[in-house]
C-alpha atoms as a PDB file:
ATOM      1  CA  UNK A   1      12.312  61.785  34.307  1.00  0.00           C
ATOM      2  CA  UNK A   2      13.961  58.886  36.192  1.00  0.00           C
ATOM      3  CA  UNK A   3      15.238  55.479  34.714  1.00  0.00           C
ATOM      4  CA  UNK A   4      14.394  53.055  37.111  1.00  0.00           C
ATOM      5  CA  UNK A   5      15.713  49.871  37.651  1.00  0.00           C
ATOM      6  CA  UNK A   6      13.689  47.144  39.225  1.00  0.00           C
ATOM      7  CA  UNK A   7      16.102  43.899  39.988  1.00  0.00           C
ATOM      8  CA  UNK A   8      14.368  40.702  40.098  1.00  0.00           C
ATOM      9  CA  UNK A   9      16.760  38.198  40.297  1.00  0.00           C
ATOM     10  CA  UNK A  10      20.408  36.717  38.127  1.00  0.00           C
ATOM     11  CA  UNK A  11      18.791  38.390  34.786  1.00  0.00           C
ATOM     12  CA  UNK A  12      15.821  39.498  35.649  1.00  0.00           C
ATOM     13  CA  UNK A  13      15.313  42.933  35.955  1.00  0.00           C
ATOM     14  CA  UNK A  14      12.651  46.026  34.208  1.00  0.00           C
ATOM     15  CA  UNK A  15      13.222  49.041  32.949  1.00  0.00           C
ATOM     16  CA  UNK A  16      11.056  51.707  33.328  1.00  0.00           C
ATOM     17  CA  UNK A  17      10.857  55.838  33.246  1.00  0.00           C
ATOM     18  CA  UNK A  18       9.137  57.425  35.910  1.00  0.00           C
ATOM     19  CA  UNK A  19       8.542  60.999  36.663  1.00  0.00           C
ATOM     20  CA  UNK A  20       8.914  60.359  40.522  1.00  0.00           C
ATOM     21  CA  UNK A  21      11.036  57.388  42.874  1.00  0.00           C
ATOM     22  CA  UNK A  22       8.786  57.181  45.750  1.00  0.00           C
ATOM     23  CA  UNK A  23      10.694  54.852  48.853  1.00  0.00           C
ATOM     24  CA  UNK A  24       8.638  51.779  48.156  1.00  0.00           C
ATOM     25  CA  UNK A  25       6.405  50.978  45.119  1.00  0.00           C
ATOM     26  CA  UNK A  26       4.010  47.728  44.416  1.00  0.00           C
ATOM     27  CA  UNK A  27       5.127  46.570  40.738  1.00  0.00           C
ATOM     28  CA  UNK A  28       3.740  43.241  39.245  1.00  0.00           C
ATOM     29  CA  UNK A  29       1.610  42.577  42.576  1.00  0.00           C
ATOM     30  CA  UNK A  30       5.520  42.458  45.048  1.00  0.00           C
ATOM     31  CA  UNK A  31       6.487  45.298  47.030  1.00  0.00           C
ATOM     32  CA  UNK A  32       9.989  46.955  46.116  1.00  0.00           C
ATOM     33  CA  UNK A  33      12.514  49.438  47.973  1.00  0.00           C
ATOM     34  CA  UNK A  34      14.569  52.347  46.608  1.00  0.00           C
ATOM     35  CA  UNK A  35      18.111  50.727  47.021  1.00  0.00           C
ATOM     36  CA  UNK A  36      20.105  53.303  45.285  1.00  0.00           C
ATOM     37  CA  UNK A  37      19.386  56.598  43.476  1.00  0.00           C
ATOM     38  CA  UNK A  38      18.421  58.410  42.037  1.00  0.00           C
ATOM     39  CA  UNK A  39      21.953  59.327  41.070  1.00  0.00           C
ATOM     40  CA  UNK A  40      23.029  61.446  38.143  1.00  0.00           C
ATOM     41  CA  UNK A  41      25.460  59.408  35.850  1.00  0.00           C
ATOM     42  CA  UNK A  42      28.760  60.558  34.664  1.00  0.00           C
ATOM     43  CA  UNK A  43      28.421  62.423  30.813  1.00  0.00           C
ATOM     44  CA  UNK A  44      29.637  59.684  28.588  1.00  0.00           C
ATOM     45  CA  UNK A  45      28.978  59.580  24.796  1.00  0.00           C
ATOM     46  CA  UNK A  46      25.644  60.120  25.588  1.00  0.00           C
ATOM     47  CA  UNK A  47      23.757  61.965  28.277  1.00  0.00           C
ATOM     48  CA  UNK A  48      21.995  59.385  30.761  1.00  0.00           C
ATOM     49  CA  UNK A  49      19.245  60.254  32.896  1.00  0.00           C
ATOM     50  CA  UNK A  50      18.947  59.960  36.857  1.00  0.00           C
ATOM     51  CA  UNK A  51      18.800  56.296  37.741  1.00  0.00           C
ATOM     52  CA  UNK A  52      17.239  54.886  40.319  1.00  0.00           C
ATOM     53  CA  UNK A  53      17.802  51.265  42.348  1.00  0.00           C
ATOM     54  CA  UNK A  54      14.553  48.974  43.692  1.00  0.00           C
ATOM     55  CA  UNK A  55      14.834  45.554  44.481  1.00  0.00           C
ATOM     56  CA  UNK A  56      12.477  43.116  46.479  1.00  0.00           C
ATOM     57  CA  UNK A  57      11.518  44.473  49.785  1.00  0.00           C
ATOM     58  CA  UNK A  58      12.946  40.572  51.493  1.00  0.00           C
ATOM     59  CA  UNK A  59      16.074  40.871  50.497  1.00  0.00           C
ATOM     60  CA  UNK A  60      18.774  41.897  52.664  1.00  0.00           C
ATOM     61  CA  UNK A  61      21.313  45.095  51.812  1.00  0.00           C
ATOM     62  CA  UNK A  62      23.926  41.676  50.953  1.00  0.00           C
ATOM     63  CA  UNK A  63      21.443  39.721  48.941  1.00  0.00           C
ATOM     64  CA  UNK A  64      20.754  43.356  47.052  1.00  0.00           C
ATOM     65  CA  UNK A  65      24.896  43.840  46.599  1.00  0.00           C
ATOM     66  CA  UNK A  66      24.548  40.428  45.257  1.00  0.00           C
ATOM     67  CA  UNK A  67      21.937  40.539  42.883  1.00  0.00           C
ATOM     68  CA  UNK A  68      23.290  43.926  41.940  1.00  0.00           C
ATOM     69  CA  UNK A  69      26.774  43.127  40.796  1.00  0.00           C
ATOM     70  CA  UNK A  70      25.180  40.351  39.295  1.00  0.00           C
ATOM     71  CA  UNK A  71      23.575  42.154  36.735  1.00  0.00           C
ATOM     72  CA  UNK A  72      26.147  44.842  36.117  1.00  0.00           C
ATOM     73  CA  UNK A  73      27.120  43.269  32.902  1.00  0.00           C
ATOM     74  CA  UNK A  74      23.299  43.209  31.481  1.00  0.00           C
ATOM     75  CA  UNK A  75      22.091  46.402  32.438  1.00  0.00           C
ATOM     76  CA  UNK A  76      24.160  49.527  31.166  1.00  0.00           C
ATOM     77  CA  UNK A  77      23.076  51.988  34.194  1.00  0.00           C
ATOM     78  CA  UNK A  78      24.195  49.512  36.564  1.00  0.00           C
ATOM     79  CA  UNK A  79      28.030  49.901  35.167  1.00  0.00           C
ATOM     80  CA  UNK A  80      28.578  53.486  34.850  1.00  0.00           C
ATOM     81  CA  UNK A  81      30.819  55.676  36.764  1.00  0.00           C
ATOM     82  CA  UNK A  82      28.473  58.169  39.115  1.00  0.00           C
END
């Protein structure tokens, strides 16, 4: 099982478990690309799952870095160590 992120936007994100991260998925009716991940996290005190990266198909690998860091603050799988 995978914890996949899907990044929207500044604070705008879902959450969802998925038994496979195909390259590019439809969710909500927009098209989204595997960005980063799946990646294993690194043990803290409590075992994390493999997490995996989309974000809107449009946006370029800076927009992404953007939007990413952005949201490293709300989203705990964003700010671990891998």
């Amino acid at each position: 099982m995978f914890v996949v992120i899907l990044l929207k936007g500044q604070n705008r994100y879902a959450r969802e478990h998925w038994q496979q991260v195909p390259e590019v998925v439809e969710y909500e009716g927009h098209g989204f690309s595997l960005r980063a991940g799946p990646r294993q996290p690194l043990p803290t005190t409590q075992v994390w799952e493999q997490v995996a990266v989309y974000a809107p198909d449009e946006l370029t690998e800076e927009e992404f870095q953007e939007i990413y860091e952005l949201n490293r603050g709300h989203i705990p799988e964003l700010a671990l160590k891998y």
